[in-house]
PDB file of N, CA and C in Angstrom:
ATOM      1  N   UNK A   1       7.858  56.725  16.150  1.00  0.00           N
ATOM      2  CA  UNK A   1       8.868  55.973  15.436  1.00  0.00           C
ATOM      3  C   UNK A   1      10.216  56.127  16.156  1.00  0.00           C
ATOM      4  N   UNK A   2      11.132  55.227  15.953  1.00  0.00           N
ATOM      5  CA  UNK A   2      12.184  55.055  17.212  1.00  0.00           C
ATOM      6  C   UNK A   2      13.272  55.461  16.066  1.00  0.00           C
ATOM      7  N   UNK A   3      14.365  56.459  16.356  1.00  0.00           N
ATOM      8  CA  UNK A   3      15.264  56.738  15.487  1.00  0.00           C
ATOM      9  C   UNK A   3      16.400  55.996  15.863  1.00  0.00           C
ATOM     10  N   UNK A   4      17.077  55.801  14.624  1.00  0.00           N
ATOM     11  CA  UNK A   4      18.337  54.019  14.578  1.00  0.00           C
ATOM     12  C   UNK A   4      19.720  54.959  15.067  1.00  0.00           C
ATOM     13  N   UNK A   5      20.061  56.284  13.742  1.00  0.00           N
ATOM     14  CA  UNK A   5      20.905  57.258  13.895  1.00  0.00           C
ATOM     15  C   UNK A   5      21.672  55.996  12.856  1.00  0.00           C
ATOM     16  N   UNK A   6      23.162  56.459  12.662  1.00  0.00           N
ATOM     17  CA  UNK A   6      24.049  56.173  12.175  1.00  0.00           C
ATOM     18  C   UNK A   6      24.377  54.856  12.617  1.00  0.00           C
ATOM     19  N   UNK A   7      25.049  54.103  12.173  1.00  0.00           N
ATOM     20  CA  UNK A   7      25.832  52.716  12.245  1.00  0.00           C
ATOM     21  C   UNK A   7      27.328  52.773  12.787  1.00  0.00           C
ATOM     22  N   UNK A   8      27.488  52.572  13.896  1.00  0.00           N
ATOM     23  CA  UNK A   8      29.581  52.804  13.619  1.00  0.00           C
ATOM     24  C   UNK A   8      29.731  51.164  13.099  1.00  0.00           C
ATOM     25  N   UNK A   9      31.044  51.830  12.625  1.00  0.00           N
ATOM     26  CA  UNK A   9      31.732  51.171  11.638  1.00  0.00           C
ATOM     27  C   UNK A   9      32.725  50.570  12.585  1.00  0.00           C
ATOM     28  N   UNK A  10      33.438  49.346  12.586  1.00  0.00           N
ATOM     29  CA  UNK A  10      34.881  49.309  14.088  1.00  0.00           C
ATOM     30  C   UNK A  10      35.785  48.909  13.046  1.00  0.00           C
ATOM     31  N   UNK A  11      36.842  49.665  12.867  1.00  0.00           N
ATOM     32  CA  UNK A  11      37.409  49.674  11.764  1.00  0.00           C
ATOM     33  C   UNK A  11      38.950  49.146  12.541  1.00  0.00           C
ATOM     34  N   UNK A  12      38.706  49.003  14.295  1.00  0.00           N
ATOM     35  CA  UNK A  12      39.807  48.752  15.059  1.00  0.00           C
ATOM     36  C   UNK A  12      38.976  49.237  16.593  1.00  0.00           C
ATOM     37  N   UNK A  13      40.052  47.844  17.370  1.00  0.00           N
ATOM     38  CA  UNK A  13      39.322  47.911  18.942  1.00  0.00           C
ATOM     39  C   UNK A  13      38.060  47.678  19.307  1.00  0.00           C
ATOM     40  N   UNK A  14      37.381  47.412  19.998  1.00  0.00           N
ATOM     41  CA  UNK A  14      36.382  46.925  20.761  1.00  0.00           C
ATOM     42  C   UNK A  14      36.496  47.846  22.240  1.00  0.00           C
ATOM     43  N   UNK A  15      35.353  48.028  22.962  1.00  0.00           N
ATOM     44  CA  UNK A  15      34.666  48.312  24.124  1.00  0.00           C
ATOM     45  C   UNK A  15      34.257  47.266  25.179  1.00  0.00           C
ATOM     46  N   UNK A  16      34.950  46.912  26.230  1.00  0.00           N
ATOM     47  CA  UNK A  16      34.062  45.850  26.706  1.00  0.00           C
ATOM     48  C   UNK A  16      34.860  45.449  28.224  1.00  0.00           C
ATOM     49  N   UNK A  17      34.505  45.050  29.177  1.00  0.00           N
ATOM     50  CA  UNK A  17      35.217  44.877  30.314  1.00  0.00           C
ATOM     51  C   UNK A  17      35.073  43.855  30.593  1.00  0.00           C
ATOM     52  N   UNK A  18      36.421  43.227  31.085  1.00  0.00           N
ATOM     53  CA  UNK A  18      37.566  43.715  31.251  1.00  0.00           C
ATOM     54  C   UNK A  18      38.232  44.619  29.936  1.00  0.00           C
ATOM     55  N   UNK A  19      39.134  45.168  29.581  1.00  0.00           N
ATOM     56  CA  UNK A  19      40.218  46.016  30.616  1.00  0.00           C
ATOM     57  C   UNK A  19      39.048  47.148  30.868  1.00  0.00           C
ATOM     58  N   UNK A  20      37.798  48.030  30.275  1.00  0.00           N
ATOM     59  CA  UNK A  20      37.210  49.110  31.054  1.00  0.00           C
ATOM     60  C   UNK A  20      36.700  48.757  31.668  1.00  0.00           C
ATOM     61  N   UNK A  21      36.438  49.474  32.637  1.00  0.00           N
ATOM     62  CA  UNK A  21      35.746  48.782  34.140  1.00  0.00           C
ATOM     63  C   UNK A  21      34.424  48.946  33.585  1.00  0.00           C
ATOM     64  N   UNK A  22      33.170  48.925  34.219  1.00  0.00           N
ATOM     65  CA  UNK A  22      31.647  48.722  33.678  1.00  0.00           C
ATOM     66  C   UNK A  22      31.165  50.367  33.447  1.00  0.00           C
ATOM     67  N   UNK A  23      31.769  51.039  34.464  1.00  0.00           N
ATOM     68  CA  UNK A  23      31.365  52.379  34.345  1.00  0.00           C
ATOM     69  C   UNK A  23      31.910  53.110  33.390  1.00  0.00           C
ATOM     70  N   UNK A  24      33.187  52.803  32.987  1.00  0.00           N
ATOM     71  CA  UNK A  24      33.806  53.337  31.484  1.00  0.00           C
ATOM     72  C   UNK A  24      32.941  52.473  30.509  1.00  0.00           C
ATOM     73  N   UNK A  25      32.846  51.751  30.583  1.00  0.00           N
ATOM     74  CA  UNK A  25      32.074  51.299  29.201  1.00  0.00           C
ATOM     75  C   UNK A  25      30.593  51.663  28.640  1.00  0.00           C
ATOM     76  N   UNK A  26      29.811  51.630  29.951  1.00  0.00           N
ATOM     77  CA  UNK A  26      29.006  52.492  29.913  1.00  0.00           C
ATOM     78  C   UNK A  26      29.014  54.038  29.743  1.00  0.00           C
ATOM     79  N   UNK A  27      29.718  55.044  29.880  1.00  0.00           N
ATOM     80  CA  UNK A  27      30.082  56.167  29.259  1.00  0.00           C
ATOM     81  C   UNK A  27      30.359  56.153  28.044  1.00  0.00           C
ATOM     82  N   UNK A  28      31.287  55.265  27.561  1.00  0.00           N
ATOM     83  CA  UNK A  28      31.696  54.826  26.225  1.00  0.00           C
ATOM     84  C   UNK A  28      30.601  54.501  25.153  1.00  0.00           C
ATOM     85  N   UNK A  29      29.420  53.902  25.286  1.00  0.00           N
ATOM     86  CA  UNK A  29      28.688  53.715  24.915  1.00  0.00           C
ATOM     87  C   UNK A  29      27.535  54.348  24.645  1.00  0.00           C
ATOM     88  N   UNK A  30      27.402  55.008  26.033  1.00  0.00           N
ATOM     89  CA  UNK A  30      26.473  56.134  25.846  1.00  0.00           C
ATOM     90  C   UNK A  30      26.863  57.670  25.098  1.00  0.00           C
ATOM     91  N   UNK A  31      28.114  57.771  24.828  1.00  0.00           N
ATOM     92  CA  UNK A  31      28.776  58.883  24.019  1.00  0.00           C
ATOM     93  C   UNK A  31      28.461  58.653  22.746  1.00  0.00           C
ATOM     94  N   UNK A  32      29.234  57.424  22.449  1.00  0.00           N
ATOM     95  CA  UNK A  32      28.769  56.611  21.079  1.00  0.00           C
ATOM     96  C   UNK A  32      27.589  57.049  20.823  1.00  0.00           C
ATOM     97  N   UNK A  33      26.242  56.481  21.460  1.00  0.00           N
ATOM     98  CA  UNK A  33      25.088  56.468  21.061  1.00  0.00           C
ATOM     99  C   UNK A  33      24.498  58.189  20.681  1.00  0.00           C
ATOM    100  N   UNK A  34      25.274  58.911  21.590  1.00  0.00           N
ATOM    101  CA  UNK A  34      24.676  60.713  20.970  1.00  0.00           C
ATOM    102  C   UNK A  34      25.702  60.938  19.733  1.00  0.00           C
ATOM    103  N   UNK A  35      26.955  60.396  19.291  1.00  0.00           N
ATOM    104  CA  UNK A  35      27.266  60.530  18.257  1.00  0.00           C
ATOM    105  C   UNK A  35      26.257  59.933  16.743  1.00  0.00           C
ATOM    106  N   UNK A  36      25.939  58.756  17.469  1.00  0.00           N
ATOM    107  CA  UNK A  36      24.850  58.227  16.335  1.00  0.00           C
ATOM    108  C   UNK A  36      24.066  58.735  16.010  1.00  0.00           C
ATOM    109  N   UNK A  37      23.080  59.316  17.075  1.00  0.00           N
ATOM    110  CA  UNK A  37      22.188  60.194  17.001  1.00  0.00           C
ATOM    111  C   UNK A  37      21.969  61.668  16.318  1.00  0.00           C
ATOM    112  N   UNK A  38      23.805  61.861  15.761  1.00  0.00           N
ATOM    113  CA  UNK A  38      23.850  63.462  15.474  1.00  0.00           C
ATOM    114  C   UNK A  38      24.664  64.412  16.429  1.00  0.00           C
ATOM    115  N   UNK A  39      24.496  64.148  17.338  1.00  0.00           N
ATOM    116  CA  UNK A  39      24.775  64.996  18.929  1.00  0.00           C
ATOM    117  C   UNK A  39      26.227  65.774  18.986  1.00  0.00           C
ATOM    118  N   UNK A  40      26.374  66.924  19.100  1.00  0.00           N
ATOM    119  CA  UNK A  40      28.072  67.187  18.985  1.00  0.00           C
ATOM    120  C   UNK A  40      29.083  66.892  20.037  1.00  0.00           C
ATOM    121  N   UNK A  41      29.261  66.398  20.166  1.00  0.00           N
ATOM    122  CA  UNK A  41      30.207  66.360  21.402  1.00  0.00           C
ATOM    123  C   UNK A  41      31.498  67.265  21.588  1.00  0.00           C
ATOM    124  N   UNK A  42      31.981  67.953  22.437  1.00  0.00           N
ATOM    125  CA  UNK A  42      33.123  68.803  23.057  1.00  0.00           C
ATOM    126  C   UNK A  42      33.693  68.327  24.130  1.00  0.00           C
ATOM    127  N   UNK A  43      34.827  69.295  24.230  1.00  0.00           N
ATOM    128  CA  UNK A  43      35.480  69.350  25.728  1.00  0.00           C
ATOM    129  C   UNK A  43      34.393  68.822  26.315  1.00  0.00           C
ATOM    130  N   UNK A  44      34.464  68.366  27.600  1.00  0.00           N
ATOM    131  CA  UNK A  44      35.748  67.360  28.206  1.00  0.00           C
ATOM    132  C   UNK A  44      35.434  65.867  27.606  1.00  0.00           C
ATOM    133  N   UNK A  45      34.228  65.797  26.691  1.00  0.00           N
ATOM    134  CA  UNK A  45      34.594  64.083  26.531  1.00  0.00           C
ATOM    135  C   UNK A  45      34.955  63.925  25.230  1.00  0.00           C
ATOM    136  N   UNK A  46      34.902  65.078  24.313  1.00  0.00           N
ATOM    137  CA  UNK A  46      35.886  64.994  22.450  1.00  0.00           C
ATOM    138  C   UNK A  46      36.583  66.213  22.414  1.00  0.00           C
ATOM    139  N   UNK A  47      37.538  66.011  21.506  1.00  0.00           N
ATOM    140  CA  UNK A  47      38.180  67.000  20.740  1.00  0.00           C
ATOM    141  C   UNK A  47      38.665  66.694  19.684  1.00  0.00           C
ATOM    142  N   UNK A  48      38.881  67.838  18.637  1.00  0.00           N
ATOM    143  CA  UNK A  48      38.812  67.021  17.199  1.00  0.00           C
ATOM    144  C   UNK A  48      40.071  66.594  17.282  1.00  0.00           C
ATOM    145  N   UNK A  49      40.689  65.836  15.998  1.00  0.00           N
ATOM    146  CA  UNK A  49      42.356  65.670  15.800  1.00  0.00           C
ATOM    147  C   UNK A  49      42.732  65.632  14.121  1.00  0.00           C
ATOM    148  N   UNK A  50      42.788  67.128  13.923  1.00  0.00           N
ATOM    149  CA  UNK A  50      43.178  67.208  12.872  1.00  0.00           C
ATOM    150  C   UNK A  50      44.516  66.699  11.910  1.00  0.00           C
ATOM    151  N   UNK A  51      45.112  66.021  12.947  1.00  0.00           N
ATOM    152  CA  UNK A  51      46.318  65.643  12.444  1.00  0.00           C
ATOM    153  C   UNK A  51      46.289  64.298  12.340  1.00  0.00           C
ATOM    154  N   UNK A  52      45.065  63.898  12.267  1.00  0.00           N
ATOM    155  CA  UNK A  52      44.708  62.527  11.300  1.00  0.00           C
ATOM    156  C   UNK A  52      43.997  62.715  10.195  1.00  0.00           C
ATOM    157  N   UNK A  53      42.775  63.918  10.396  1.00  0.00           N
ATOM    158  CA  UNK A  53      41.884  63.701   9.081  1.00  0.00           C
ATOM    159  C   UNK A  53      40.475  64.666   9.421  1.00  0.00           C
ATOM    160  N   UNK A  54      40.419  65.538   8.454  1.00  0.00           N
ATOM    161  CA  UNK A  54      39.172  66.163   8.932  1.00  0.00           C
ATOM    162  C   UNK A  54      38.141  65.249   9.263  1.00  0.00           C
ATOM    163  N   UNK A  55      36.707  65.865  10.127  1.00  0.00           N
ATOM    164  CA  UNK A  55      36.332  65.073  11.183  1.00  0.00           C
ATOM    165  C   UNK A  55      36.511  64.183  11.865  1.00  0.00           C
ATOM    166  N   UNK A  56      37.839  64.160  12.010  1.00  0.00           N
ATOM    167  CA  UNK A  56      38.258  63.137  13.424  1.00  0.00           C
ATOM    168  C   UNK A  56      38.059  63.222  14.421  1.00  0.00           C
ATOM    169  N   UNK A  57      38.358  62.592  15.382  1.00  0.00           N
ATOM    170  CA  UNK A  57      37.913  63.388  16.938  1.00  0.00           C
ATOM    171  C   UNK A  57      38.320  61.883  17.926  1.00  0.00           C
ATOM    172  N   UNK A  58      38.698  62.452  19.079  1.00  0.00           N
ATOM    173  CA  UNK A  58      39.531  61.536  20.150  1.00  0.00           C
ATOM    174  C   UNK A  58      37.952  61.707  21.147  1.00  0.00           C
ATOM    175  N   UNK A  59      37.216  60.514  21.619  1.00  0.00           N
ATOM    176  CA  UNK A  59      36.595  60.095  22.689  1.00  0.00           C
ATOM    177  C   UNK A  59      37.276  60.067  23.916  1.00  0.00           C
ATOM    178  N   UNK A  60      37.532  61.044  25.281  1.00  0.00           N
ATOM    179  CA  UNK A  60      37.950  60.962  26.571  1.00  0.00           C
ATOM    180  C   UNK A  60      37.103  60.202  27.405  1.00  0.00           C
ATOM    181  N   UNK A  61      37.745  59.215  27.512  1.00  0.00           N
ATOM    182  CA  UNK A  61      36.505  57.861  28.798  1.00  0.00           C
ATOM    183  C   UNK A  61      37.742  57.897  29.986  1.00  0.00           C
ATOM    184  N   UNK A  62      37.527  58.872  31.178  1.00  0.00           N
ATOM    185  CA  UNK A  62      38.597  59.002  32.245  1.00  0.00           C
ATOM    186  C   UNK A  62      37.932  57.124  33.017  1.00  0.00           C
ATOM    187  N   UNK A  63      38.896  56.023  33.630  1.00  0.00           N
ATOM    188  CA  UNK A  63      38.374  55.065  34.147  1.00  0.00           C
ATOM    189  C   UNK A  63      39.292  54.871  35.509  1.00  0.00           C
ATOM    190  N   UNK A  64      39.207  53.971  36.245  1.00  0.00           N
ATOM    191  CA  UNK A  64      39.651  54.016  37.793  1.00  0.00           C
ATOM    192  C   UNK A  64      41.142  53.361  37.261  1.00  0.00           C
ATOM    193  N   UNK A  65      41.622  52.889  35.852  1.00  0.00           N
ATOM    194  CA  UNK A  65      42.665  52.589  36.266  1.00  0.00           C
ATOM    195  C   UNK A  65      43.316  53.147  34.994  1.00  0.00           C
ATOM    196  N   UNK A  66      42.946  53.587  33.586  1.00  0.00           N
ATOM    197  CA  UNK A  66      43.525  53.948  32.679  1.00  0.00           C
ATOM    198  C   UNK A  66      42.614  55.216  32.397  1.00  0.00           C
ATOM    199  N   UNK A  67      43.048  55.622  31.019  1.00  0.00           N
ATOM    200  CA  UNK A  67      42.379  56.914  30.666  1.00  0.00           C
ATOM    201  C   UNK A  67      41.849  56.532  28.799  1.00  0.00           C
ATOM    202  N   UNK A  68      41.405  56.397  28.786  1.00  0.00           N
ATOM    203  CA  UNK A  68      40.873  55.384  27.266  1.00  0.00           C
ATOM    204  C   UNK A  68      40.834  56.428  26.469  1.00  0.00           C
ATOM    205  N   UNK A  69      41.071  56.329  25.278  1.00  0.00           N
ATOM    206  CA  UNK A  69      40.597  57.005  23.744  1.00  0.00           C
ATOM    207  C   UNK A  69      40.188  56.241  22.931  1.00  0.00           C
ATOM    208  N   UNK A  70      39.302  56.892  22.452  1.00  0.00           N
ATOM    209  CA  UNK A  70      38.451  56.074  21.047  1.00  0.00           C
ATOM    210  C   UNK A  70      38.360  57.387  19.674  1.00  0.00           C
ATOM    211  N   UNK A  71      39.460  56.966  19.271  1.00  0.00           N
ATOM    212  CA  UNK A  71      39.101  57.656  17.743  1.00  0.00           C
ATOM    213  C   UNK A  71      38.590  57.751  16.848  1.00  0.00           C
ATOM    214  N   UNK A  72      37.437  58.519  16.334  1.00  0.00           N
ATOM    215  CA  UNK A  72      36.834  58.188  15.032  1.00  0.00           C
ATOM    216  C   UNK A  72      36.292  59.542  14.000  1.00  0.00           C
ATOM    217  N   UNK A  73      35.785  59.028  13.353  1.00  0.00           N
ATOM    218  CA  UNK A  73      35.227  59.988  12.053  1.00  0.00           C
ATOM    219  C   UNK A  73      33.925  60.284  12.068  1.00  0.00           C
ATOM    220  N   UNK A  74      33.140  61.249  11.656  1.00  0.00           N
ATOM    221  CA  UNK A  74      31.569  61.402  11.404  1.00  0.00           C
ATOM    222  C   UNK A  74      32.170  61.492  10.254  1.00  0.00           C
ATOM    223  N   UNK A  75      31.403  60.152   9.199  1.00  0.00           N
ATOM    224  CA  UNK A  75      30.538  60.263   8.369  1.00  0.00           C
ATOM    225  C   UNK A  75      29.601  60.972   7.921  1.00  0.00           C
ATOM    226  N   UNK A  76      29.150  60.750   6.848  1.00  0.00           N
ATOM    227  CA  UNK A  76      27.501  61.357   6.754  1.00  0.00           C
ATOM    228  C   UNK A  76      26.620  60.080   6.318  1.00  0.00           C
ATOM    229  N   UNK A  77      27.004  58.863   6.569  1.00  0.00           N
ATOM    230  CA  UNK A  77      26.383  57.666   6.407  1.00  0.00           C
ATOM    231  C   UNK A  77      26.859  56.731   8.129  1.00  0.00           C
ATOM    232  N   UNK A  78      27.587  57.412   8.454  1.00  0.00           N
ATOM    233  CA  UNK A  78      28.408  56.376   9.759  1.00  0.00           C
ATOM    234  C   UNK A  78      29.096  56.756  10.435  1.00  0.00           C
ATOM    235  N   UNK A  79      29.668  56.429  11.452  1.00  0.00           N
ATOM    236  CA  UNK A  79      30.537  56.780  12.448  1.00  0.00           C
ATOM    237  C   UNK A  79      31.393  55.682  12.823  1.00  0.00           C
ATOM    238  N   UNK A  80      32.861  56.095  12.128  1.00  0.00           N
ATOM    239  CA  UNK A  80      33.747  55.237  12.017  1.00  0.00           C
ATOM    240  C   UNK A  80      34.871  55.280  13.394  1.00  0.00           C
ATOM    241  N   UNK A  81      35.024  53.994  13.526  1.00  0.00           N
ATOM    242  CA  UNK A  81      35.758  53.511  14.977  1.00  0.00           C
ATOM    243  C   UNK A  81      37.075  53.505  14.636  1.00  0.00           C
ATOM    244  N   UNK A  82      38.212  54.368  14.549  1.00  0.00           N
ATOM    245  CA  UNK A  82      39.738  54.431  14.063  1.00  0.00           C
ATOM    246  C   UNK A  82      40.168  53.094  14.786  1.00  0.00           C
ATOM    247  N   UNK A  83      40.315  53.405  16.415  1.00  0.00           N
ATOM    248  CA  UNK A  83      41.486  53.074  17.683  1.00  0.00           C
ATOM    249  C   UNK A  83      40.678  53.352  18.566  1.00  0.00           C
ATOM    250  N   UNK A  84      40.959  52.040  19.604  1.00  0.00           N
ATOM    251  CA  UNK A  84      40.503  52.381  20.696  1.00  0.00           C
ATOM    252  C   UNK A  84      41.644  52.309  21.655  1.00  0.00           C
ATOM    253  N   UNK A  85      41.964  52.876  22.515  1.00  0.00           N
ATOM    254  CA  UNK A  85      43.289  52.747  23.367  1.00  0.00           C
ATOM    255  C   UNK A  85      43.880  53.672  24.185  1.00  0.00           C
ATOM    256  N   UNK A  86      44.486  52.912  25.339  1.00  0.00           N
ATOM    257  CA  UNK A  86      44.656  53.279  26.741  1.00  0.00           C
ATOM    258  C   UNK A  86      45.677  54.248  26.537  1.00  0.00           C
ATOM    259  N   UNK A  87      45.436  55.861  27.010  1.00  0.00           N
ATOM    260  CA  UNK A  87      46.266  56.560  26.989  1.00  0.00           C
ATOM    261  C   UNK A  87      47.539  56.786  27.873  1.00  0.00           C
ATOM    262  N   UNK A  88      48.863  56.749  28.073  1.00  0.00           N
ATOM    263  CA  UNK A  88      49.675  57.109  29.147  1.00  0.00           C
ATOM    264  C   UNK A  88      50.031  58.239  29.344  1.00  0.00           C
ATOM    265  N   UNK A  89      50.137  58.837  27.945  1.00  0.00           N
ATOM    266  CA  UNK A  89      50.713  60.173  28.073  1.00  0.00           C
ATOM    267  C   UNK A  89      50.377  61.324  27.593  1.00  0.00           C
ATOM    268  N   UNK A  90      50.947  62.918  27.731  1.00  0.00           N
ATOM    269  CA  UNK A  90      49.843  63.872  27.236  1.00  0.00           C
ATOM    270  C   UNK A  90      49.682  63.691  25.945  1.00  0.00           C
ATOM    271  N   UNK A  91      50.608  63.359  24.900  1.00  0.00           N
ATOM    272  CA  UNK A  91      50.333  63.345  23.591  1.00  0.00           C
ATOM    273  C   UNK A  91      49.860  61.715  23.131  1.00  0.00           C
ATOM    274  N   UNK A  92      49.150  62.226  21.831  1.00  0.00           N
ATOM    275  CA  UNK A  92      48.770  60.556  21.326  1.00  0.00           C
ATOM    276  C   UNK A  92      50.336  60.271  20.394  1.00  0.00           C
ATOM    277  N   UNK A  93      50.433  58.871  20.903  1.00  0.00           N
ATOM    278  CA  UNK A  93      51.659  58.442  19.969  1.00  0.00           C
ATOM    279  C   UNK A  93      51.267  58.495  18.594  1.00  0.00           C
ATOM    280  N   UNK A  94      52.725  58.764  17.975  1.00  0.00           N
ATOM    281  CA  UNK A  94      52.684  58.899  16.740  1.00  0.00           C
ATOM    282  C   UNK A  94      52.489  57.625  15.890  1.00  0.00           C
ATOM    283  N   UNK A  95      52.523  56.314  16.607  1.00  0.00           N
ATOM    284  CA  UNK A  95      52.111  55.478  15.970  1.00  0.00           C
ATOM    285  C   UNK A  95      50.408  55.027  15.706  1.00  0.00           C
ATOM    286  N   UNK A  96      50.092  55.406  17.113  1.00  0.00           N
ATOM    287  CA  UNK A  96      48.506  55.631  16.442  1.00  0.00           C
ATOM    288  C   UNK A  96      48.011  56.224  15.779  1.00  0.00           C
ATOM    289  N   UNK A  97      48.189  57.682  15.580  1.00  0.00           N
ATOM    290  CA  UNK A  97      47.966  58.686  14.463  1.00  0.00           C
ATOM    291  C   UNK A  97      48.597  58.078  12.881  1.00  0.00           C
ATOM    292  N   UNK A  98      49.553  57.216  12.633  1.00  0.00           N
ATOM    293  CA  UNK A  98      49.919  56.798  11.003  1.00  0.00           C
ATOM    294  C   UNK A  98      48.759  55.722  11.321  1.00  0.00           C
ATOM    295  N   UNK A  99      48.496  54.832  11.916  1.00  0.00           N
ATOM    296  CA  UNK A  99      47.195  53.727  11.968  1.00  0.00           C
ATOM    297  C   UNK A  99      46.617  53.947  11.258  1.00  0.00           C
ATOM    298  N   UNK A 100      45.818  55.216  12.333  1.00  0.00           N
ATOM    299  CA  UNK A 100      44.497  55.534  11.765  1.00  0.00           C
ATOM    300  C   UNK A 100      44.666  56.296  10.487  1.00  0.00           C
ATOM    301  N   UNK A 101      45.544  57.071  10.250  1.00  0.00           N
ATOM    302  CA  UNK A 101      45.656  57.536   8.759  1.00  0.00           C
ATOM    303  C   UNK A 101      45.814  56.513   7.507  1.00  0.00           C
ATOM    304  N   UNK A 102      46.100  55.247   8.207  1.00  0.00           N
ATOM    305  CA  UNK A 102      46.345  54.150   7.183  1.00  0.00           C
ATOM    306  C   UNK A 102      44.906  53.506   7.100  1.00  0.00           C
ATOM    307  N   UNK A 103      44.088  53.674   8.351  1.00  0.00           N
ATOM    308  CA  UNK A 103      43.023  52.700   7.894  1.00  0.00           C
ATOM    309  C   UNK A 103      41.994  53.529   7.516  1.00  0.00           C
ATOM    310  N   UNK A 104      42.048  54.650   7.630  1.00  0.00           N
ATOM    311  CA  UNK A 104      40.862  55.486   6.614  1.00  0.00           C
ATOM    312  C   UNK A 104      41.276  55.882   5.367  1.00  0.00           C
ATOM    313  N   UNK A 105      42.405  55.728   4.950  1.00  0.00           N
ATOM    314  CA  UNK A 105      42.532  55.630   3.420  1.00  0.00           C
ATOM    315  C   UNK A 105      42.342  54.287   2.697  1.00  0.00           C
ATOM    316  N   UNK A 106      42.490  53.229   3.358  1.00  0.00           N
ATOM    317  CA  UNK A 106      42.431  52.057   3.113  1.00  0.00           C
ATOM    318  C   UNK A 106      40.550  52.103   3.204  1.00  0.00           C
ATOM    319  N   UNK A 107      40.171  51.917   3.888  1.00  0.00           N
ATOM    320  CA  UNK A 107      38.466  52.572   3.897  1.00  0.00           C
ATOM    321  C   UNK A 107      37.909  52.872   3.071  1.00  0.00           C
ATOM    322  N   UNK A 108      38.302  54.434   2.551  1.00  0.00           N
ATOM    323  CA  UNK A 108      38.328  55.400   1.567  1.00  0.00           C
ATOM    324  C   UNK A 108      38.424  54.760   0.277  1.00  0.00           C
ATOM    325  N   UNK A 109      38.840  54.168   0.320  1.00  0.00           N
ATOM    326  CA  UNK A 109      39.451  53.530  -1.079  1.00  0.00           C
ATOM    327  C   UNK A 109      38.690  51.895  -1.820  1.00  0.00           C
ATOM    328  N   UNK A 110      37.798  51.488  -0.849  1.00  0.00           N
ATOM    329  CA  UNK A 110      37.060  50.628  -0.977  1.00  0.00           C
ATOM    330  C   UNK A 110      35.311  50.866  -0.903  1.00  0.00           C
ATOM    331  N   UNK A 111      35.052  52.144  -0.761  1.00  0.00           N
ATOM    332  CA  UNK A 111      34.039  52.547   0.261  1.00  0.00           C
ATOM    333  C   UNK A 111      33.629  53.820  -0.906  1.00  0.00           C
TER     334      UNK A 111
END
């Protein structure tokens, strides 16, 4: 029997090249897919981010011309897609972090 794993949810952003080149997207995807599966991910391609929301966690996809993040949640029904977006600098802006705090309460609240 072939296991499905979890559903993500894209609650914001898309995956797809152009702007990641084929080889980021493919990483991207294949990360995704061991998150579905259960799989924990760490250093160097997650780390959590508690300063959005317990089980959060930032996706690292290093690519030949940007450095991508994909934020999301484990569920225990899904795996929710915060933000996806090109990093410049060491910290995540503070405007992505109120986002995603806005769209998982908004979520939360329907769900």
């Amino acid at each position: 029997m072939k296991q499905e794993g979890k559903p993500l949810v894209w609650l914001r952003g898309e995956v797809k090249s152009p702007p990641f080149s084929e080889e980021a997207r493919i990483e991207a995807g294949v990360l995704l897919r061991q998150l579905q599966l259960g799989v924990k991910l760490w250093l160097p391609h997650s780390r959590p981010m508690p300063s959005i929301g317990t089980r959060c966690h930032e996706l690292r996809i290093n690519d030949v011309a940007a450095t991508w993040r994909i934020i999301y949640r484990i569920d225990p029904d899904a795996i929710l897609i915060l933000d996806v977006f090109s990093k410049k600098t060491p910290h995540t802006p503070q405007d992505v972090i109120e986002n995603c705090k806005r769209r998982l309460r908004q979520y939360d609240a329907v769900s």
